[in-house]
N, C-alpha and C. Protein backbone atom coordinates (compact mmCIF):
# COMPACT_ATOMS: atom_id res chain seq x y z
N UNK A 1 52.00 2.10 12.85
CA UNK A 1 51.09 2.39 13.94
C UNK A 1 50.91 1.11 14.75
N UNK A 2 51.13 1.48 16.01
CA UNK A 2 50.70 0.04 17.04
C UNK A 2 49.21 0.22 17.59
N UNK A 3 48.91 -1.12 17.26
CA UNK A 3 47.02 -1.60 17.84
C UNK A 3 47.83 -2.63 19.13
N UNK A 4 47.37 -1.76 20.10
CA UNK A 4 47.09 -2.90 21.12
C UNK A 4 46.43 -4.31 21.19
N UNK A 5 46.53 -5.01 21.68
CA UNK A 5 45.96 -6.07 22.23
C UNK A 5 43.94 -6.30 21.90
N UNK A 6 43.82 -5.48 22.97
CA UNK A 6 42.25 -4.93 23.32
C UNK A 6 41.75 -4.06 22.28
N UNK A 7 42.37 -3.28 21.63
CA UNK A 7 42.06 -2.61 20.29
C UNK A 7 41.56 -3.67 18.93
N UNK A 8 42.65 -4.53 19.08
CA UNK A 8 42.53 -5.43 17.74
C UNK A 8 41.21 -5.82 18.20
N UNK A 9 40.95 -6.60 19.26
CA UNK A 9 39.70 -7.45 19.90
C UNK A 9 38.54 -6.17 19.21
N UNK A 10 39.10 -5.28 19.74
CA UNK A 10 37.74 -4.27 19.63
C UNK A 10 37.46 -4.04 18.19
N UNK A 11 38.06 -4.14 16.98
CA UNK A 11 38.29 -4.20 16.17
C UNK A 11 37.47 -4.78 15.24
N UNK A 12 38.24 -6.26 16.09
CA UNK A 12 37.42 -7.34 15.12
C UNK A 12 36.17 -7.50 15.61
N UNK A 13 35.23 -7.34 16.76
CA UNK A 13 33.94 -7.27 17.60
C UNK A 13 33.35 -6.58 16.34
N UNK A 14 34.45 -5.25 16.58
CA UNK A 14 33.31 -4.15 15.88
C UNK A 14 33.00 -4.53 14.21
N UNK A 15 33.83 -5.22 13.68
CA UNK A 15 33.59 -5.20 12.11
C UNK A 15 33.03 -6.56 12.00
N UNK A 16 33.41 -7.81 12.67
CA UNK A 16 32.34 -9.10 12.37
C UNK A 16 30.66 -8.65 12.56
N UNK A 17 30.72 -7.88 13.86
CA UNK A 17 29.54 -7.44 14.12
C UNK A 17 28.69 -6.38 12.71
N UNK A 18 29.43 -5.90 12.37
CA UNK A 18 28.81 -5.09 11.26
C UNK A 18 28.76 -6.00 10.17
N UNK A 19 29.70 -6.90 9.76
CA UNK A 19 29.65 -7.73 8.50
C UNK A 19 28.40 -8.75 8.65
N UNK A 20 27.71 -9.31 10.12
CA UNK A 20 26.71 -10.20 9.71
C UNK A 20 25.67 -9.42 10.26
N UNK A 21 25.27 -8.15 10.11
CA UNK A 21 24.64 -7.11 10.13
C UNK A 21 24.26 -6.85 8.94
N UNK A 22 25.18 -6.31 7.83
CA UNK A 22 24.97 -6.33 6.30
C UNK A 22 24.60 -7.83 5.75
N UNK A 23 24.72 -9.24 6.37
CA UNK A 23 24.39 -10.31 5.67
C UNK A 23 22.92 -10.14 5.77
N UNK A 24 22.90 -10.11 7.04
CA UNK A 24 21.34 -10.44 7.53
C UNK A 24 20.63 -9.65 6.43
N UNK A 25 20.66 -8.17 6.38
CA UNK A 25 19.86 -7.10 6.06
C UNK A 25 19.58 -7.18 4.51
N UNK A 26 21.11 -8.27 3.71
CA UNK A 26 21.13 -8.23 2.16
C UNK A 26 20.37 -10.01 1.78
N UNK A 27 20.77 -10.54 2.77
CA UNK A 27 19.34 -12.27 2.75
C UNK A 27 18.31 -11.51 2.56
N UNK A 28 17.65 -10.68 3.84
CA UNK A 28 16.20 -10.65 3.83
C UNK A 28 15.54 -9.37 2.53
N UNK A 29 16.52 -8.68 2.18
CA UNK A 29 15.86 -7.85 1.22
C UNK A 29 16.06 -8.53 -0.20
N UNK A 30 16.83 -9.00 -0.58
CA UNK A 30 17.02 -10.15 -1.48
C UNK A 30 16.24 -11.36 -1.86
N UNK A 31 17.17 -11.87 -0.78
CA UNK A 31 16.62 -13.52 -1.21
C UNK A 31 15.17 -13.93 -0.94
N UNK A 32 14.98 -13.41 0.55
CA UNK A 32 13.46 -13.44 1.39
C UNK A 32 12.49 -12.52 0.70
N UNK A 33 12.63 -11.43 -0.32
CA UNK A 33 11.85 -10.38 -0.99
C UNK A 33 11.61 -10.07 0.24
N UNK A 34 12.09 -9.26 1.21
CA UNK A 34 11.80 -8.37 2.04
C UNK A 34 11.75 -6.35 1.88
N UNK A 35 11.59 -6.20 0.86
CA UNK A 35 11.76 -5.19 0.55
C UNK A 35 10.87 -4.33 0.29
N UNK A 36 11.41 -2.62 0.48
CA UNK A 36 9.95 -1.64 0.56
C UNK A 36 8.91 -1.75 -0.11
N UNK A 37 7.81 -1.60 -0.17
CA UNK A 37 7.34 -1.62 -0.95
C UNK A 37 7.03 -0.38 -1.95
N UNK A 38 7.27 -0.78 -3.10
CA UNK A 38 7.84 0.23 -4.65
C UNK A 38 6.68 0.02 -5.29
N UNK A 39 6.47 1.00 -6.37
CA UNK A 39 6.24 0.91 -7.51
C UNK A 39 6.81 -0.18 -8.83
N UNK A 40 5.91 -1.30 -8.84
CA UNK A 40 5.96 -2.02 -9.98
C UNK A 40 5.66 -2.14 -10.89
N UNK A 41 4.43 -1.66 -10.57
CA UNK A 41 3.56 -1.75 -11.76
C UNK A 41 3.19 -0.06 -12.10
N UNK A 42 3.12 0.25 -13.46
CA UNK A 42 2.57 1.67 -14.21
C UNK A 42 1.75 1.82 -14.93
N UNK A 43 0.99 2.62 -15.01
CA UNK A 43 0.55 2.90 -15.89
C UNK A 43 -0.04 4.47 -16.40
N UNK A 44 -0.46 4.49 -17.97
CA UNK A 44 -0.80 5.73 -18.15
C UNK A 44 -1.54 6.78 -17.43
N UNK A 45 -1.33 7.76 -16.73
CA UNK A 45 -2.63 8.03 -16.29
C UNK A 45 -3.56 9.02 -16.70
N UNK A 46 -3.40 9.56 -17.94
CA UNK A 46 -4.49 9.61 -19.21
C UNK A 46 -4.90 8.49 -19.92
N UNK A 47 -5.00 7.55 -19.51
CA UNK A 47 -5.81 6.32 -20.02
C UNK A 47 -5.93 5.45 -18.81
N UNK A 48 -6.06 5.90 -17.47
CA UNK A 48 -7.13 5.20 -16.54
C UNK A 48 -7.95 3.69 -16.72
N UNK A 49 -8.80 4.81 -17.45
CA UNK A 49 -10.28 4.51 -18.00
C UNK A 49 -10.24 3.49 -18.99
N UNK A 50 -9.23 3.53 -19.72
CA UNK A 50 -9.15 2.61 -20.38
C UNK A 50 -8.14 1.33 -20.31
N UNK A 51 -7.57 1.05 -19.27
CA UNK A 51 -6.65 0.57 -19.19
C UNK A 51 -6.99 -0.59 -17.78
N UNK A 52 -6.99 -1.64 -18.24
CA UNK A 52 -6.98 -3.01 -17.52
C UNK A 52 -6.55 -3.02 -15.80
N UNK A 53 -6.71 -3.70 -14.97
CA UNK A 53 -8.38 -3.46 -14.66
C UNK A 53 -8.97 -2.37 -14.18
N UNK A 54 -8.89 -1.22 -14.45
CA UNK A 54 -9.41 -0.01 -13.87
C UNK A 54 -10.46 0.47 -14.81
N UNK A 55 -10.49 -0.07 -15.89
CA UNK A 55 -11.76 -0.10 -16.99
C UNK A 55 -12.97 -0.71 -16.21
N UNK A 56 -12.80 -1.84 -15.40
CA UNK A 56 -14.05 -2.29 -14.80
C UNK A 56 -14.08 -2.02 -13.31
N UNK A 57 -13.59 -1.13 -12.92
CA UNK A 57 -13.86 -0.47 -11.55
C UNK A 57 -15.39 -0.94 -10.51
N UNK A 58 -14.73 -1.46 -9.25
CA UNK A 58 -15.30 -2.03 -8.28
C UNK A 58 -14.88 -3.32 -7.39
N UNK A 59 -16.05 -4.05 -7.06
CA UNK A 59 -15.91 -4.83 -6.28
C UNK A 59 -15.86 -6.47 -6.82
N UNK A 60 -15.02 -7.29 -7.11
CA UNK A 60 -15.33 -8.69 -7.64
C UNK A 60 -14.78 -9.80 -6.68
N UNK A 61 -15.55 -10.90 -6.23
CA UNK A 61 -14.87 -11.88 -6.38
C UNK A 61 -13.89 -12.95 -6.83
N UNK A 62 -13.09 -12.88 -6.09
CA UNK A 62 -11.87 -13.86 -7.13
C UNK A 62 -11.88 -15.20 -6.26
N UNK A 63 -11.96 -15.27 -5.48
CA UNK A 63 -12.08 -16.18 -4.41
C UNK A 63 -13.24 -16.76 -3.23
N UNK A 64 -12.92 -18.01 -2.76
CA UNK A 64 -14.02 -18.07 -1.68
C UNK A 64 -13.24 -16.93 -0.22
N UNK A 65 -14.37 -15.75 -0.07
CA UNK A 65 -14.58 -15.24 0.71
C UNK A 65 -13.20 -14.66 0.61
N UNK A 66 -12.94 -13.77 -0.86
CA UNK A 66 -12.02 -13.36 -1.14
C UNK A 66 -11.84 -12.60 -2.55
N UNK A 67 -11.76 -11.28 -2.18
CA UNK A 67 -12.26 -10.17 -3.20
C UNK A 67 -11.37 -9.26 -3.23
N UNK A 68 -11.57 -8.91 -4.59
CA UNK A 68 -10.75 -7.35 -5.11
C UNK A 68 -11.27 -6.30 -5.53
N UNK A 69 -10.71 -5.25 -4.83
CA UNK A 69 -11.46 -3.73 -5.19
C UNK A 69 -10.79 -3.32 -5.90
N UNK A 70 -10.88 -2.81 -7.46
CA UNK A 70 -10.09 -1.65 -7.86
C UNK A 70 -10.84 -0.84 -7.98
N UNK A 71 -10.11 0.84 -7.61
CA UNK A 71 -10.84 1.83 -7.01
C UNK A 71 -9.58 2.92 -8.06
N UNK A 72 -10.48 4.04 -8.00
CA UNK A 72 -9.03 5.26 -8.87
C UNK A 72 -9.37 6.44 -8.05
N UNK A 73 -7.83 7.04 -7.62
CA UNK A 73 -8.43 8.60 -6.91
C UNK A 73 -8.50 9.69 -7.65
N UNK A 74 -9.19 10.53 -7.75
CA UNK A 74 -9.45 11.41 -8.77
C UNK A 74 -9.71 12.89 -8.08
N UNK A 75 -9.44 13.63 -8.57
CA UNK A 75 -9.96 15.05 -7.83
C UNK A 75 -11.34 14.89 -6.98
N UNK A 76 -11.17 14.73 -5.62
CA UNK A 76 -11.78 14.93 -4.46
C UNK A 76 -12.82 13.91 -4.55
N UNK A 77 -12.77 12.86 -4.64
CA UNK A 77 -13.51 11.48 -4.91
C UNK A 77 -12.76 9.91 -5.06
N UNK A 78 -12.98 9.06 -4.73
CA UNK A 78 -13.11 8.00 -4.75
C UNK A 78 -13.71 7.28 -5.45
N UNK A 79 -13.44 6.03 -6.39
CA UNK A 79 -14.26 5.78 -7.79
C UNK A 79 -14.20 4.39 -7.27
N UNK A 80 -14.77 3.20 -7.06
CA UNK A 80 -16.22 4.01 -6.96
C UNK A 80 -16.91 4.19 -5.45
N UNK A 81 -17.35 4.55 -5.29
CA UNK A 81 -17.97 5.74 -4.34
C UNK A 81 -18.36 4.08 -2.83
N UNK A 82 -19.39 4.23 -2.30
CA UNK A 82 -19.54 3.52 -0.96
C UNK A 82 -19.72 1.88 -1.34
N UNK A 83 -18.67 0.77 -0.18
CA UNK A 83 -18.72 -0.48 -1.30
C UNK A 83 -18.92 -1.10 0.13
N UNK A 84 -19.88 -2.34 -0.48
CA UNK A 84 -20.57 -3.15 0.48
C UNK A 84 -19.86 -4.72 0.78
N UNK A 85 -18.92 -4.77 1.64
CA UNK A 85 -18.04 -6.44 2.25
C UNK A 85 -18.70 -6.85 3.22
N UNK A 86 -18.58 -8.46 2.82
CA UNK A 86 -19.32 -9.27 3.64
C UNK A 86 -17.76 -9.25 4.91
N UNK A 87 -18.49 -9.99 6.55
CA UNK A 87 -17.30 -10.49 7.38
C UNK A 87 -16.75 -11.33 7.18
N UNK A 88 -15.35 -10.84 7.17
CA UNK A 88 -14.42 -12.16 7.15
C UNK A 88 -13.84 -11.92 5.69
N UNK A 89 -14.06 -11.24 5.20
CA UNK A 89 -13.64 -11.16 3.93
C UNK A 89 -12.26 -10.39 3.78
N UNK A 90 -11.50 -11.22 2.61
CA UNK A 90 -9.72 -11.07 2.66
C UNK A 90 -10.07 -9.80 1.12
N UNK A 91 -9.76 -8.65 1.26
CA UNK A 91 -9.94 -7.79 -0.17
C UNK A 91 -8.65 -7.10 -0.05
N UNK A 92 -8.24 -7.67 -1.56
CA UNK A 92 -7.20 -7.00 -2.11
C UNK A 92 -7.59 -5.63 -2.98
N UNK A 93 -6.60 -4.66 -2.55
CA UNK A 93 -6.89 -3.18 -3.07
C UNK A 93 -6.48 -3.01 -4.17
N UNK A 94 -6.60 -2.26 -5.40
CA UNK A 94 -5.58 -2.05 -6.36
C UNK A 94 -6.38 -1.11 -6.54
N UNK A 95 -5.38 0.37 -6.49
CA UNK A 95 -5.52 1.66 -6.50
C UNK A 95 -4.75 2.51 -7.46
N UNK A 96 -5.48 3.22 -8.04
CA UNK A 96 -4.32 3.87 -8.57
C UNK A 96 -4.50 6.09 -8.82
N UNK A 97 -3.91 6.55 -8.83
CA UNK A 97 -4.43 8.41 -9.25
C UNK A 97 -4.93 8.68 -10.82
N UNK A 98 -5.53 9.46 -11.03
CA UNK A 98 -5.89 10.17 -12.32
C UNK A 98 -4.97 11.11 -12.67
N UNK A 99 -4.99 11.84 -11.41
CA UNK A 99 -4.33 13.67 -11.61
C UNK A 99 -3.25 13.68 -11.10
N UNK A 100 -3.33 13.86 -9.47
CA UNK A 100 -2.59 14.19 -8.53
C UNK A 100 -1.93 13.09 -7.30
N UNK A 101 -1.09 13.76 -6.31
CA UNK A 101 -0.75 12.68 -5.73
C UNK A 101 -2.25 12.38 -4.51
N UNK A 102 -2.44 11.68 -3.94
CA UNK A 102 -3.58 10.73 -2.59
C UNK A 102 -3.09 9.98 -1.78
N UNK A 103 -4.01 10.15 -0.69
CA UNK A 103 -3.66 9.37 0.46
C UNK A 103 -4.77 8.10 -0.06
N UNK A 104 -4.40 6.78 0.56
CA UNK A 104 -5.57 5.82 0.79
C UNK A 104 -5.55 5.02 2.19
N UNK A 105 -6.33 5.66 3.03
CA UNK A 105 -6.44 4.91 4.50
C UNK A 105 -7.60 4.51 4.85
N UNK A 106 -7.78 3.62 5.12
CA UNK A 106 -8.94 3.11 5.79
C UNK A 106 -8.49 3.47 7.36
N UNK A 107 -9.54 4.08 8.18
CA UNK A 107 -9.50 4.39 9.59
C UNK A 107 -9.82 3.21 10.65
N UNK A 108 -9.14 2.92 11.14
CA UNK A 108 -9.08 1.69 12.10
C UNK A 108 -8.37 0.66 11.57
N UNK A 109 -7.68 0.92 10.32
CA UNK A 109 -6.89 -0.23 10.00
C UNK A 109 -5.35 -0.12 10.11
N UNK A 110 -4.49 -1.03 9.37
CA UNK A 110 -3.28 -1.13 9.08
C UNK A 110 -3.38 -0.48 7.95
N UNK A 111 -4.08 -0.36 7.37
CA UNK A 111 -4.47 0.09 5.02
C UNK A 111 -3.80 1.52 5.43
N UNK A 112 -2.56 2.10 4.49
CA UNK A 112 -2.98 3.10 4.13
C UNK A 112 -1.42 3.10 3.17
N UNK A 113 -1.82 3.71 2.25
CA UNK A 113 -0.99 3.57 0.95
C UNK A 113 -1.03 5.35 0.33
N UNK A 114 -0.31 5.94 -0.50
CA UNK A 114 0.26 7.06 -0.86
C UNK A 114 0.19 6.56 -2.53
N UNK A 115 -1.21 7.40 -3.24
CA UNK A 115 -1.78 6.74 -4.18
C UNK A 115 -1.06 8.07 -5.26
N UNK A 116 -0.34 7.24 -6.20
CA UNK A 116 0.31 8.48 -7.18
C UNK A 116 0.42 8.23 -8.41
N UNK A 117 -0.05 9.29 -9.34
CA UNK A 117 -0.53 9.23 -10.83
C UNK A 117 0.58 8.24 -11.70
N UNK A 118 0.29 7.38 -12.50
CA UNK A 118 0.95 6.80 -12.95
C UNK A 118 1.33 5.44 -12.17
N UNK A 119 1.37 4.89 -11.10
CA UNK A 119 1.50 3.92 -10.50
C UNK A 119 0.44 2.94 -9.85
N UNK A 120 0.56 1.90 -10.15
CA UNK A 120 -0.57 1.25 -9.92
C UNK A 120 0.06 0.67 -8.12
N UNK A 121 -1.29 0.89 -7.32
CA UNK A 121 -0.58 0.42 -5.66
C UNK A 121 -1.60 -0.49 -5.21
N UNK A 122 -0.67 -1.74 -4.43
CA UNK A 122 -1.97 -2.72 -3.88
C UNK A 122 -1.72 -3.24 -2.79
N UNK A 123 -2.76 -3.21 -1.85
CA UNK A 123 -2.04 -3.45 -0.48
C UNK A 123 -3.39 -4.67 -0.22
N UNK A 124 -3.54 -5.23 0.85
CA UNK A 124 -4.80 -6.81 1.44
C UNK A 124 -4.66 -6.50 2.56
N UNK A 125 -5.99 -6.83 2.93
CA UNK A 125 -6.68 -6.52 4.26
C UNK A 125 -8.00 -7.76 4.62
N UNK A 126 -7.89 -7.92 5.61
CA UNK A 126 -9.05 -9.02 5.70
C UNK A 126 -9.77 -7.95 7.23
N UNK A 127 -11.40 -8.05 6.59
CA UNK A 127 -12.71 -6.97 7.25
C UNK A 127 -13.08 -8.43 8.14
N UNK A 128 -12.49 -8.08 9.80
CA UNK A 128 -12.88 -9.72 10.69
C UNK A 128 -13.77 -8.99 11.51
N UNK A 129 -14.17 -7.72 11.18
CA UNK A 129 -15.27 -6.93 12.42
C UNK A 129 -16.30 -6.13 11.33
N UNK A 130 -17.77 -6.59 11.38
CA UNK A 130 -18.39 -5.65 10.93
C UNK A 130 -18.72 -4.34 11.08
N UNK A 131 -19.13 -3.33 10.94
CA UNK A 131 -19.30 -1.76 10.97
C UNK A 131 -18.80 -0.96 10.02
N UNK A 132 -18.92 0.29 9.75
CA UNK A 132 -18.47 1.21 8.91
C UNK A 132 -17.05 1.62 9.03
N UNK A 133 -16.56 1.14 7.59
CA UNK A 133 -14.68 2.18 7.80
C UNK A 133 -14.86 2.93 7.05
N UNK A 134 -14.32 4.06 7.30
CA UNK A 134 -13.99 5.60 6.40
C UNK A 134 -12.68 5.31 6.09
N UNK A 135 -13.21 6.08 4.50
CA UNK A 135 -11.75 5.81 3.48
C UNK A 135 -11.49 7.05 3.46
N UNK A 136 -10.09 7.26 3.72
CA UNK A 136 -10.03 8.82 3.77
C UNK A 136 -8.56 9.38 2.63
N UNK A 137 -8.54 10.55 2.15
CA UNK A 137 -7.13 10.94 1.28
C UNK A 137 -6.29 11.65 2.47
N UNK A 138 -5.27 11.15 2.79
CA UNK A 138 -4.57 11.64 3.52
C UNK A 138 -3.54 12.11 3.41
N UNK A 139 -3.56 12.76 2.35
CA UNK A 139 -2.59 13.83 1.30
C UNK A 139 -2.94 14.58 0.94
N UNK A 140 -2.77 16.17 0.75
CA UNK A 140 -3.21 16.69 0.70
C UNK A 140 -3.20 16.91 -0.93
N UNK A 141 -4.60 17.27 -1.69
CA UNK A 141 -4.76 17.37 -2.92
C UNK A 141 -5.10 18.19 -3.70
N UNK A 142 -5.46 19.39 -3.37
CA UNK A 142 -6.13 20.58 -3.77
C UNK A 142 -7.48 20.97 -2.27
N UNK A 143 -8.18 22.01 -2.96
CA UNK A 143 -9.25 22.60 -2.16
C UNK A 143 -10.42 21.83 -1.84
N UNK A 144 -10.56 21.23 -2.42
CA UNK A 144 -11.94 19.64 -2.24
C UNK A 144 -11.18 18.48 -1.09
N UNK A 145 -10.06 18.82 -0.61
CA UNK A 145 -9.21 17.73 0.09
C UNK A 145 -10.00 17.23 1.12
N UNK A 146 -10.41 18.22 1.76
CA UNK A 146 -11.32 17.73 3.27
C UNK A 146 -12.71 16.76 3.00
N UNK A 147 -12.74 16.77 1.98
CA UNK A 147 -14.73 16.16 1.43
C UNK A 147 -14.14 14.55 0.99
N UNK A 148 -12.89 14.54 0.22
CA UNK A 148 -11.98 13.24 -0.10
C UNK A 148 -12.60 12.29 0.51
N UNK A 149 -13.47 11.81 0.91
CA UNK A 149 -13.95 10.13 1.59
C UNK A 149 -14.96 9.34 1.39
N UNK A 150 -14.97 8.04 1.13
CA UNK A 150 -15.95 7.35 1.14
C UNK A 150 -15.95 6.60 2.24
N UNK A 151 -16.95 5.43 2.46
CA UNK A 151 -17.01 4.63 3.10
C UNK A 151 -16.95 3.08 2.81
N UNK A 152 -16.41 1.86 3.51
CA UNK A 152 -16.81 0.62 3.32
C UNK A 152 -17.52 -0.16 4.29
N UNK A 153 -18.56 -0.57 4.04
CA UNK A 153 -19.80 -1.56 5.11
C UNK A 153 -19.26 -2.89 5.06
N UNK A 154 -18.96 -3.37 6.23
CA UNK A 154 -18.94 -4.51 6.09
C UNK A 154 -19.61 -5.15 7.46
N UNK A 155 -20.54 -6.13 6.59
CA UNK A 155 -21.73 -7.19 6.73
C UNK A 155 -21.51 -8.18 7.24
């Protein structure tokens, strides 16, 4: 078979171009940890309740002006229920299901995560505006789905 001239050119355009296409895309998911974010962490989810840190469910300080919520979604509730952040505050989420699959969004934010039994999910957010956010399930979960929300104040 004969390749022209302008063919070969086109050729090689077209496949260098694709080869540092696949570099780029295999650096940054690789080397840079650019990658989806997965399930890493598991756990039982008949033992919730008992199982590190979702045994002490809420709001703690770990840091200056820098806190962690762990929260569990459960049939048509939020555990635990309405939580009070100061401004300016950087809070890391760690969420996880009891039963079924959940949405977790905070409204007006970037937050929203797809909360599913057996997997522990954690996403950070820093509250730089005070007022009320609604936490909402934005999955659908059974017949209690629409009532699914709490709120967070932040002070």
């Amino acid at each position: 078979m004969h390749l022209y001239k302008y063919e070969k050119i086109w050729l090689l355009l077209g496949g260098g171009t694709l080869i540092i296409f696949l570099l780029v895309v295999g650096i940054n998911a690789f080397a840079m940890g650019m990658t989806p974010p997965s399930h890493h962490e598991t756990i039982d989810p008949n033992k919730v309740d008992q199982t590190a840190p979702f045994n002490e469910q809420g709001l703690k300080q770990v840091g200056d002006n820098e806190y962690e919520l762990v929260m569990v979604a459960q049939a048509f509730a939020f555990s635990p229920g309405n939580i009070e952040i100061p401004k300016g505050a950087t809070v890391h989420f760690i969420v996880t299901s009891k039963d079924v699959v959940h949405g977790f969004q905070i409204a007006g934010t970037n937050v929203n995560m797809m909360v599913t039994p057996g997997h522990i999910n954690r996403i950070t957010h820093t509250f730089k505006e005070t007022g009320s956010f609604l936490v909402l399930c934005n999955e659908y979960c059974g017949v209690g789905h629409q009532a699914m929300s709490t709120t967070i104040e932040v002070m």
